[in-house]
C-alpha atoms as a PDB file:
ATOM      1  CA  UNK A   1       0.000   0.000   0.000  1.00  0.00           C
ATOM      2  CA  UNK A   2       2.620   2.352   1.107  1.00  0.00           C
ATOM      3  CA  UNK A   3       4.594   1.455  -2.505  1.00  0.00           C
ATOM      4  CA  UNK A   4       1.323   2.350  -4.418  1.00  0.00           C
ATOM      5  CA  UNK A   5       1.224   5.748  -2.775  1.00  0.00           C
ATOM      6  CA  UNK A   6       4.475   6.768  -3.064  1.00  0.00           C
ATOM      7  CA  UNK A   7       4.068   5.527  -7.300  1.00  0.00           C
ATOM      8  CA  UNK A   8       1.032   7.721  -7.378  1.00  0.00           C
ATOM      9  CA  UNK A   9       2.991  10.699  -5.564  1.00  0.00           C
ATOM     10  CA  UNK A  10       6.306  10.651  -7.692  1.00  0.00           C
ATOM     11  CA  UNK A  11       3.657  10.674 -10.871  1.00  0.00           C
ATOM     12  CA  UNK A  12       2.129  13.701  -9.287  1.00  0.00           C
ATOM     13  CA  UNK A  13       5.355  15.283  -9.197  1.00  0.00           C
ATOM     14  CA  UNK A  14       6.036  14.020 -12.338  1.00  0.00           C
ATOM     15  CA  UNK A  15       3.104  15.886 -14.071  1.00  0.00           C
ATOM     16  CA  UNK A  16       3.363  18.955 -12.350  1.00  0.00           C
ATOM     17  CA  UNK A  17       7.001  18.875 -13.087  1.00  0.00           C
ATOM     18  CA  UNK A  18       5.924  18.663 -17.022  1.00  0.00           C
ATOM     19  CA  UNK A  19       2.802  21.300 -16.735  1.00  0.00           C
ATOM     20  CA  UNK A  20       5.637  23.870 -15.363  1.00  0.00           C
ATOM     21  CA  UNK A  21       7.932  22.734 -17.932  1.00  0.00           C
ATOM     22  CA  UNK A  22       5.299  23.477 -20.510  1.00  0.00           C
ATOM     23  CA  UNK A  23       4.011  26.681 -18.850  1.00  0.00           C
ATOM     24  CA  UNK A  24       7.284  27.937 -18.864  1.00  0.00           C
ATOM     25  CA  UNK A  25       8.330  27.214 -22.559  1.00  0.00           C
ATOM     26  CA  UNK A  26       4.335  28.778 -23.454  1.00  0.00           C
ATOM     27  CA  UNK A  27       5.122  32.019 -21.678  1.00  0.00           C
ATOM     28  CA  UNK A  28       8.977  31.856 -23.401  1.00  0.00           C
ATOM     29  CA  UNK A  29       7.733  31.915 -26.690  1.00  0.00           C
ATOM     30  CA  UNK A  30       4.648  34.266 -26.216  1.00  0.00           C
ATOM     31  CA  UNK A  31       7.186  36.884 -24.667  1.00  0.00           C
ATOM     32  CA  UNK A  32       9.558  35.838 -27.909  1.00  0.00           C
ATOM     33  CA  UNK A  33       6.783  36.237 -30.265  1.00  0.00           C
ATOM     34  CA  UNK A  34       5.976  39.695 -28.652  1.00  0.00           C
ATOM     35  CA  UNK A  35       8.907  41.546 -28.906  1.00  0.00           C
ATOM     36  CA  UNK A  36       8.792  44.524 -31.294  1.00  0.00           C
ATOM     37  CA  UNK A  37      11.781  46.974 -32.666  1.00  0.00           C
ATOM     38  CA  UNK A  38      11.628  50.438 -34.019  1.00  0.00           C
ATOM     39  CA  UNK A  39      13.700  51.348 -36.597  1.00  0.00           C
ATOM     40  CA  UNK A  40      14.081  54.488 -38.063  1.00  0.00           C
ATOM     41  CA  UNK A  41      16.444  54.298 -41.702  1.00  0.00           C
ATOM     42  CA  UNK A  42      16.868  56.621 -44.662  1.00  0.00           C
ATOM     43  CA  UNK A  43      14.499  56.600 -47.526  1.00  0.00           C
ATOM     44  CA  UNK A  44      17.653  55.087 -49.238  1.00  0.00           C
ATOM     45  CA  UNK A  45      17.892  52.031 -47.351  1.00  0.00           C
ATOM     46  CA  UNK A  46      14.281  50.991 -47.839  1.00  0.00           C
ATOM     47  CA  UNK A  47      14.546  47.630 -50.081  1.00  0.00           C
ATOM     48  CA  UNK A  48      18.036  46.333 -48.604  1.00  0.00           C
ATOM     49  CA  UNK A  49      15.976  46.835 -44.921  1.00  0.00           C
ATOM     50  CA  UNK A  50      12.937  44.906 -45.873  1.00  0.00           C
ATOM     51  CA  UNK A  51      14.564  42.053 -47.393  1.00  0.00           C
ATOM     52  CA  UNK A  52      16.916  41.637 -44.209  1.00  0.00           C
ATOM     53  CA  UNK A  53      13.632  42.524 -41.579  1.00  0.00           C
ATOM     54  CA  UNK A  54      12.294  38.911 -43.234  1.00  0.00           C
ATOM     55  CA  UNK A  55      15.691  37.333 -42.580  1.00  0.00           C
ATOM     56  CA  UNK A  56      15.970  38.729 -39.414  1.00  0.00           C
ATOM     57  CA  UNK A  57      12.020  38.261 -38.119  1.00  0.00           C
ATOM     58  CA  UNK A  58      12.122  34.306 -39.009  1.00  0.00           C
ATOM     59  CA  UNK A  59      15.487  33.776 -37.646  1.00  0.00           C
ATOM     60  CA  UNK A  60      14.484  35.274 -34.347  1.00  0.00           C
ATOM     61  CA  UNK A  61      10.924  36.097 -34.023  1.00  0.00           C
ATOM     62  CA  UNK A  62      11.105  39.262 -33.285  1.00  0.00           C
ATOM     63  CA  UNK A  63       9.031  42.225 -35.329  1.00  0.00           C
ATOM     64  CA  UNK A  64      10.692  44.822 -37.290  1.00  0.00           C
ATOM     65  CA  UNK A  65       8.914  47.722 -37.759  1.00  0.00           C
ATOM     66  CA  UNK A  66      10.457  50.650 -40.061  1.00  0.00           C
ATOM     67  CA  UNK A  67       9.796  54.357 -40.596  1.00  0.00           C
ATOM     68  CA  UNK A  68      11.557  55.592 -43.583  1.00  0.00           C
ATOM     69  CA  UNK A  69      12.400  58.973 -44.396  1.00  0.00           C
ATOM     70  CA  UNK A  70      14.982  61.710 -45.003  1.00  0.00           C
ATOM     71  CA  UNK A  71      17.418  61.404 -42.549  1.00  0.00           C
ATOM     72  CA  UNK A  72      16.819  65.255 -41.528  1.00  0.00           C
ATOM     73  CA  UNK A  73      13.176  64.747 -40.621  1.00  0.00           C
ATOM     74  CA  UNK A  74      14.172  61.493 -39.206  1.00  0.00           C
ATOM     75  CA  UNK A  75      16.631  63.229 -36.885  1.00  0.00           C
ATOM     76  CA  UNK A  76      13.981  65.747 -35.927  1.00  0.00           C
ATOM     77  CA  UNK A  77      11.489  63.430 -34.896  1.00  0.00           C
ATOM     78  CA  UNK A  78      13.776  61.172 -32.752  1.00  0.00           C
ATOM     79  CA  UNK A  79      14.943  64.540 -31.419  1.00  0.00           C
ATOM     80  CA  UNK A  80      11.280  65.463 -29.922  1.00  0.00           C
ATOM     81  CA  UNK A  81      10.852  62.333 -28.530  1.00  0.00           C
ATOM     82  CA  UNK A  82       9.960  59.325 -30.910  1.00  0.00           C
ATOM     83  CA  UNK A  83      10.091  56.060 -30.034  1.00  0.00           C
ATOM     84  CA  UNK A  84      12.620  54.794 -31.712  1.00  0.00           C
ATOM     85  CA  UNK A  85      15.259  51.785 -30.583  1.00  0.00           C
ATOM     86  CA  UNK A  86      17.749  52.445 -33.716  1.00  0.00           C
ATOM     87  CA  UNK A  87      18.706  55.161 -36.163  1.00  0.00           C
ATOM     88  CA  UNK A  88      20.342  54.259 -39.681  1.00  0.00           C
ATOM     89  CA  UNK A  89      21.515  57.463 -41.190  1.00  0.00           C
ATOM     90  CA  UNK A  90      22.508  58.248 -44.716  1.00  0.00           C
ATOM     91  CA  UNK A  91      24.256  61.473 -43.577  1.00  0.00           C
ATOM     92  CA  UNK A  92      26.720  61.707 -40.182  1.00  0.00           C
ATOM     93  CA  UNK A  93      25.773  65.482 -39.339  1.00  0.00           C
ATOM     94  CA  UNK A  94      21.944  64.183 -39.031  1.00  0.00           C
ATOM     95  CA  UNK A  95      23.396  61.380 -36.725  1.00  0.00           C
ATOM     96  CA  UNK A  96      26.170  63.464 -35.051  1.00  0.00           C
ATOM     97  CA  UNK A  97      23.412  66.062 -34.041  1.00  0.00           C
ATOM     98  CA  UNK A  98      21.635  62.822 -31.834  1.00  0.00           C
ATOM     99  CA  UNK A  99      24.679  62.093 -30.235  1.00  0.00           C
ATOM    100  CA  UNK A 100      25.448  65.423 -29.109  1.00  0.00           C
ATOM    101  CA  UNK A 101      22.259  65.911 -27.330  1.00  0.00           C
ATOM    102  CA  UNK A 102      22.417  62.271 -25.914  1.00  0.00           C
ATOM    103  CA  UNK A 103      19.726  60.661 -27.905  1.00  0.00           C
ATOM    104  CA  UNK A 104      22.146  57.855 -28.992  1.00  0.00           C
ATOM    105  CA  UNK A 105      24.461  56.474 -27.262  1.00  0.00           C
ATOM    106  CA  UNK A 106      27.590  57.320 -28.344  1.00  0.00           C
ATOM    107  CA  UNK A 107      29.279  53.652 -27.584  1.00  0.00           C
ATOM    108  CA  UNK A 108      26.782  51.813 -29.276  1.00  0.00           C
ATOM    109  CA  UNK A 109      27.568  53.385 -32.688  1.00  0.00           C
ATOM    110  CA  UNK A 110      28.814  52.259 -36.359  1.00  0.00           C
ATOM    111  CA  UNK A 111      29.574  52.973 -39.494  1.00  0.00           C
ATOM    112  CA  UNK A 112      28.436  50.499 -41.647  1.00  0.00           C
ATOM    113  CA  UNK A 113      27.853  51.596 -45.550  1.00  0.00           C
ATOM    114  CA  UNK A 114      28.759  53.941 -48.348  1.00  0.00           C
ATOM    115  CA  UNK A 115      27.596  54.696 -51.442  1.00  0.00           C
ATOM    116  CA  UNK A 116      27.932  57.287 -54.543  1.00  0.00           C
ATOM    117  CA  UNK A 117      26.108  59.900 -55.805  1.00  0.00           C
ATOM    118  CA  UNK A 118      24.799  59.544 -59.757  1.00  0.00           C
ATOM    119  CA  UNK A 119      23.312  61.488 -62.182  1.00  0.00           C
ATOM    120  CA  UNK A 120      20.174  59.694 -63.773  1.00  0.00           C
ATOM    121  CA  UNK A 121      17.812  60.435 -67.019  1.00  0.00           C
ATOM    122  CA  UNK A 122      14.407  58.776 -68.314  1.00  0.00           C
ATOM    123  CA  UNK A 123      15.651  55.697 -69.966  1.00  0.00           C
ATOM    124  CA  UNK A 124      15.384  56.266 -73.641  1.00  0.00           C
ATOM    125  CA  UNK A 125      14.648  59.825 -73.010  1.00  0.00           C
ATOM    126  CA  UNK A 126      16.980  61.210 -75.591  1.00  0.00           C
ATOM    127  CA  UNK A 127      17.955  63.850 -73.102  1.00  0.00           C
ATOM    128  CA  UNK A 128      21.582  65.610 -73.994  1.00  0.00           C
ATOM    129  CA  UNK A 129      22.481  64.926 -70.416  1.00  0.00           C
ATOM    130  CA  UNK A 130      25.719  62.896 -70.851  1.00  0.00           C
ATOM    131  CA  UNK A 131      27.385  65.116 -67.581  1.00  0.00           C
ATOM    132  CA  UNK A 132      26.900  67.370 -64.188  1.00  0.00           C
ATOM    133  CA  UNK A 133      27.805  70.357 -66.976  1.00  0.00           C
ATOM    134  CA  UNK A 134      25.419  69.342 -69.718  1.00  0.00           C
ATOM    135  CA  UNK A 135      22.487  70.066 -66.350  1.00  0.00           C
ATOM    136  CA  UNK A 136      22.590  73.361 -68.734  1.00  0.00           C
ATOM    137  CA  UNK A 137      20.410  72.468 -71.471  1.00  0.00           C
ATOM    138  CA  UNK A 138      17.799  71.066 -69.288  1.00  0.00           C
ATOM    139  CA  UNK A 139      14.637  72.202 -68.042  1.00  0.00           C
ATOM    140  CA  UNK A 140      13.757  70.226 -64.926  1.00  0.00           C
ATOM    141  CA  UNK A 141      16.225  68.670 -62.640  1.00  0.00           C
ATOM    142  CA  UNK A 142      15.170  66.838 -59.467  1.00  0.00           C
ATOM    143  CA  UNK A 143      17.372  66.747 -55.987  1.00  0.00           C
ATOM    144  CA  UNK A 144      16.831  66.308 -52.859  1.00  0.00           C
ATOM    145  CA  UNK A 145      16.244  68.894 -50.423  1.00  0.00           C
ATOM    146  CA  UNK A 146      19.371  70.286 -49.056  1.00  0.00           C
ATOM    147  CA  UNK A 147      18.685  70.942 -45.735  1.00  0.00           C
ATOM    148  CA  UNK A 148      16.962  68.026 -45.088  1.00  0.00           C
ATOM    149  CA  UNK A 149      17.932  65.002 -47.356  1.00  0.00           C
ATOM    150  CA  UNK A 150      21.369  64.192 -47.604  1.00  0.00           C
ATOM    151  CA  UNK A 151      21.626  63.314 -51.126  1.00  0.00           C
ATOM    152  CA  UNK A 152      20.475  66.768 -51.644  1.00  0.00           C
ATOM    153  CA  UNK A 153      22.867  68.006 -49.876  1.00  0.00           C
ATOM    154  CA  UNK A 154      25.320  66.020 -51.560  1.00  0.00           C
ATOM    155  CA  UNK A 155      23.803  67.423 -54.727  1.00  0.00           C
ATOM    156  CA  UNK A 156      24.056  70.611 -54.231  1.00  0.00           C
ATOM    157  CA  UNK A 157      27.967  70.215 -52.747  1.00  0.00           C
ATOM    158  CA  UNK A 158      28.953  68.509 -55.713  1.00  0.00           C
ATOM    159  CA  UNK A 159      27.204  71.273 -58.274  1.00  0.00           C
ATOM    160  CA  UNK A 160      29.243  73.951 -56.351  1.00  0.00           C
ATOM    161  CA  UNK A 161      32.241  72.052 -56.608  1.00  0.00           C
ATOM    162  CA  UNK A 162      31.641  72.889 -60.866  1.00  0.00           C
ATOM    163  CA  UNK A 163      30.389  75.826 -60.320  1.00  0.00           C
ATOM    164  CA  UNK A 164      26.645  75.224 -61.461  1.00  0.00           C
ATOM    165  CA  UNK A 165      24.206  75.508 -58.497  1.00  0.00           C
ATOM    166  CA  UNK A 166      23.390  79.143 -58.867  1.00  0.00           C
ATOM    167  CA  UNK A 167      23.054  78.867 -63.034  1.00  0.00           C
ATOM    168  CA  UNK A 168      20.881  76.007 -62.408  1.00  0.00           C
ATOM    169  CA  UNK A 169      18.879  76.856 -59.186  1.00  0.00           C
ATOM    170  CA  UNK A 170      15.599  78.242 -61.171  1.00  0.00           C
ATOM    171  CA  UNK A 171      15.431  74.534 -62.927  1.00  0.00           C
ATOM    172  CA  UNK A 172      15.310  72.504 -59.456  1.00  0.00           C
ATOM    173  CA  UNK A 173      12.633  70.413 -57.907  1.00  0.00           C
ATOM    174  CA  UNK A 174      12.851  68.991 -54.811  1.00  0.00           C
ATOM    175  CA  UNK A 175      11.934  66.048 -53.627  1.00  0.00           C
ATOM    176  CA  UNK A 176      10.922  65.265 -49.653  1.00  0.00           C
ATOM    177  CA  UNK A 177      13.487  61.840 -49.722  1.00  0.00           C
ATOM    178  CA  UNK A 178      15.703  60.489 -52.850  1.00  0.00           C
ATOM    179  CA  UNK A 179      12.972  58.011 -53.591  1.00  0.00           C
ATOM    180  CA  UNK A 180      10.862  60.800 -54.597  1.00  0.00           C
ATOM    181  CA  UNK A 181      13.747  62.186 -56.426  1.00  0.00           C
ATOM    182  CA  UNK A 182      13.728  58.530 -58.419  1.00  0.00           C
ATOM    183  CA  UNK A 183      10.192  58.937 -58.692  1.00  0.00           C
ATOM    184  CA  UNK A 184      10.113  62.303 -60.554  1.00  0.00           C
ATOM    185  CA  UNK A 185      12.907  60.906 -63.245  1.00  0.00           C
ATOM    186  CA  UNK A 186      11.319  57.827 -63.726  1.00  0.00           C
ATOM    187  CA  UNK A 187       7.762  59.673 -64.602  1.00  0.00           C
ATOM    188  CA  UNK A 188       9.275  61.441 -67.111  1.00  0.00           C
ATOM    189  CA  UNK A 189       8.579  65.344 -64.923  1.00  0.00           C
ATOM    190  CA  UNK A 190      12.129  65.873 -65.051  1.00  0.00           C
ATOM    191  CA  UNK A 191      14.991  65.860 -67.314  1.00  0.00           C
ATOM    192  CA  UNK A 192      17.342  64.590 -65.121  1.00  0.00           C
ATOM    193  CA  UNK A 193      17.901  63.861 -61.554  1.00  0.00           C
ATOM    194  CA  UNK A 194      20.764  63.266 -58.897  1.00  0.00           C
ATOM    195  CA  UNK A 195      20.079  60.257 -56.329  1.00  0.00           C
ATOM    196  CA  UNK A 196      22.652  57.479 -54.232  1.00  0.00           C
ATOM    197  CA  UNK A 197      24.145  54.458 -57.144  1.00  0.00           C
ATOM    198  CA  UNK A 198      21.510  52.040 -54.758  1.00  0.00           C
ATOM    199  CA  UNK A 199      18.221  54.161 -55.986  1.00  0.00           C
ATOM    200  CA  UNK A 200      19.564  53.885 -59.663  1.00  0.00           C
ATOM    201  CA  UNK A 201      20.446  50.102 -59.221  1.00  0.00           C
ATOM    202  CA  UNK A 202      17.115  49.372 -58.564  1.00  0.00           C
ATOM    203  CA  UNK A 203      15.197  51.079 -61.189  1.00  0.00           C
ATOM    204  CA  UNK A 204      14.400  49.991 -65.189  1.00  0.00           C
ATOM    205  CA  UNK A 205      13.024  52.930 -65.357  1.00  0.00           C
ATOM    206  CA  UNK A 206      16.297  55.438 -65.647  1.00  0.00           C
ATOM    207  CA  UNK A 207      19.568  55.326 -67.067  1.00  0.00           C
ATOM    208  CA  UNK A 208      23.065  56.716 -64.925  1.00  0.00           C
ATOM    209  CA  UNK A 209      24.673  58.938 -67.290  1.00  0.00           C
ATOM    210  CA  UNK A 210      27.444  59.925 -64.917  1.00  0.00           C
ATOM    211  CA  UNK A 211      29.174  59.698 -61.357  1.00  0.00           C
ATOM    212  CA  UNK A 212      30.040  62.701 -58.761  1.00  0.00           C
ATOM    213  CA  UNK A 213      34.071  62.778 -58.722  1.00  0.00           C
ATOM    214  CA  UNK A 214      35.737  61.679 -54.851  1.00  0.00           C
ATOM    215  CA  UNK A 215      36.291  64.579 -53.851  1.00  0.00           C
ATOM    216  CA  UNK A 216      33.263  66.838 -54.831  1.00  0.00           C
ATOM    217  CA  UNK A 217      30.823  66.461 -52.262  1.00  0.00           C
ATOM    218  CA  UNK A 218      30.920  64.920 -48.468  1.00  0.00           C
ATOM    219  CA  UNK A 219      31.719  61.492 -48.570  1.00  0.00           C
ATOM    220  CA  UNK A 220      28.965  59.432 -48.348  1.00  0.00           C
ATOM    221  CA  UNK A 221      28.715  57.378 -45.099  1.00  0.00           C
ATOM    222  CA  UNK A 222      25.383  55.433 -43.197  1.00  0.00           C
ATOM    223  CA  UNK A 223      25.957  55.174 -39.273  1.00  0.00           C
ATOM    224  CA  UNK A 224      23.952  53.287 -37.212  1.00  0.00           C
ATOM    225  CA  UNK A 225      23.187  53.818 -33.520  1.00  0.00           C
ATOM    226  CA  UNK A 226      21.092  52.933 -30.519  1.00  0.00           C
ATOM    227  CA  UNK A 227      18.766  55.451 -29.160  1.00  0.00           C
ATOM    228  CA  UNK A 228      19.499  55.899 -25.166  1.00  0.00           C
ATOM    229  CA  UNK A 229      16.376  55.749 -23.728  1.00  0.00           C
ATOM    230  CA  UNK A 230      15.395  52.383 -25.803  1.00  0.00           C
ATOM    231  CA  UNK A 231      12.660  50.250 -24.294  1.00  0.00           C
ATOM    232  CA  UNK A 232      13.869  47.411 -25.887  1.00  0.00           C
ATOM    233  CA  UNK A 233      17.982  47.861 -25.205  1.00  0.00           C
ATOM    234  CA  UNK A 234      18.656  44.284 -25.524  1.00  0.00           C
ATOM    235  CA  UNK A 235      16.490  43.068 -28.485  1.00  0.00           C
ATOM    236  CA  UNK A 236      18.065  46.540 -30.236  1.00  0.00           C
ATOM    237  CA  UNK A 237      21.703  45.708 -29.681  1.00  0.00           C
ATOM    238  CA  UNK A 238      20.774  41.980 -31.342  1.00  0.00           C
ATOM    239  CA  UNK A 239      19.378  44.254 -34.126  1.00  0.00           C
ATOM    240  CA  UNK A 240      22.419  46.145 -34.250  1.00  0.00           C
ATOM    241  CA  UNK A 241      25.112  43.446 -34.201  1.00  0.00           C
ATOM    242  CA  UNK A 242      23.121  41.638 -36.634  1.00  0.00           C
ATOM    243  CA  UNK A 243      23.145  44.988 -38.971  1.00  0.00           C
ATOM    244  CA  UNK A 244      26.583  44.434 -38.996  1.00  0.00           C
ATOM    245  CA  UNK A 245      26.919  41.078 -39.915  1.00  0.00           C
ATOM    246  CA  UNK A 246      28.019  39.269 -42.628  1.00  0.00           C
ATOM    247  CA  UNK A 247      24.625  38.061 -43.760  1.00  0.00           C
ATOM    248  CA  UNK A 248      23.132  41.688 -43.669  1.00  0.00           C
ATOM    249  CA  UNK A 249      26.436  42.786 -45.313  1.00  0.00           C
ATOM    250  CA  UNK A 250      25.891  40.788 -48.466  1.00  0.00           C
ATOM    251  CA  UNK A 251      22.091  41.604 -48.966  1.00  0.00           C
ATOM    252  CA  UNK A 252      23.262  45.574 -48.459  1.00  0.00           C
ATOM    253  CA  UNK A 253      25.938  45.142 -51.372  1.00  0.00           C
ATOM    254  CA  UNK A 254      23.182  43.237 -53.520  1.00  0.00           C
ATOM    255  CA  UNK A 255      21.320  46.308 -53.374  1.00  0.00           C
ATOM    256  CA  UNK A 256      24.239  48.404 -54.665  1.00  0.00           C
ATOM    257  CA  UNK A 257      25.623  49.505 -51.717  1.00  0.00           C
ATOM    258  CA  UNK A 258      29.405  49.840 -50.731  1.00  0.00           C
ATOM    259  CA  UNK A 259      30.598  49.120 -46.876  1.00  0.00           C
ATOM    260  CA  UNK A 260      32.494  51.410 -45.004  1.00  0.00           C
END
């Protein structure tokens, strides 16, 4: 008798043992499935970010959510408060501005990418826009706006640099990110327009007709960082080490992208 209670009691244990074990691993993966990230990334970054988000959500469950946008008004908005976990710049003044008033955290910082700055037509347009200096005999160009969208800025660097931005300043239209930049070339509303190599090396739409010399215009450089007062610090420095990885690397370089 005294056996047969002590079998029933070690199966009692044995079962609650296995309905902990259970509970446990339910409220693991619930809290695994829950977990959300923030990211804000320049306009520019936009395909290269979605294709590694569904890399990155199935290898570890966790949600990537981006908000894409010129890396000035991007700045701005992490500056009054948004909450963000990381920032992926396409210019370092934007991201330099952050770290001066403490939104990131200046040890939990890299510099990951590059890229170049093009000049793009319609494809078969039959434009005469073969240079920067041939922007004379067209009506319409597209860039970026300077203050706010660093391939504008680099636009605008690398047209003083050859004297042109004042001669061509009536003919401008600017766009609120480079992808609306793309946008107005590959509509046809423009003659021309001046976006990052990655925007062009996406497109069928437009043709690159020439390169910005080294030299002409800031070089072009994507940090990353961690916002301070991230809710999500640890999930956000997996994020960020994975950013840097050799698996995000090559999917960044498929999308035309050079690495710093």
């Amino acid at each position: 008798m005294r056996a047969a209670t002590g079998g029933l009691f070690m199966k009692l244990i044995g079962v609650l043992l296995l309905f902990t074990f259970l509970i446990g691993c339910s409220i693991n993966e619930e809290s695994t499935q829950n977990k959300e990230l923030t990211i804000a990334a320049a306009a520019s970054l936009a395909d290269a970010l979605q294709e590694v988000k569904a890399n990155y959500e199935e290898k570890y469950k966790t949600q990537i959510n981006y908000s894409f946008g010129s890396s000035g008004s991007l700045q701005e908005q992490i500056t009054q408060g948004a909450p963000v976990d990381l920032f992926f710049s396409a210019a370092e003044d934007k991201f330099n501005t952050l770290v001066k008033e403490g939104k990131i955290d200046e040890t939990e910082t890299a510099h990951i990418l590059t890229n170049e700055l093009v000049l793009i037509v319609p494809k078969n347009s039959g434009k005469p826009v073969k240079t920067f200096e041939d922007l004379i005999q067209t009506s319409r160009i597209a860039v970026g706006i300077p203050e706010s969208v660093p391939a504008g800025k680099y636009a605008k660097e690398s047209l003083e640099s050859l004297g042109l931005w004042s001669t061509l300043e009536d003919k401008l239209v600017f766009g609120k990110d480079v992808r609306q930049v793309l946008t107005y070339v590959e509509t046809n509303n423009v003659d021309a327009g001046i976006v990052y190599k990655s925007d062009a090396f996406l497109s069928e739409e437009v043709e690159v007709v020439a390169t910005a010399k080294v030299g002409s215009h800031t070089p072009i450089v994507y940090p990353l960082g961690m916002i301070s007062d991230s809710k999500n610090k640890e999930e956000a420095k997996r994020f960020f080490q994975y950013l840097q990885s050799e698996e995000a690397i090559d999917i960044f370089k498929k999308y035309g992208f050079g690495t710093y």
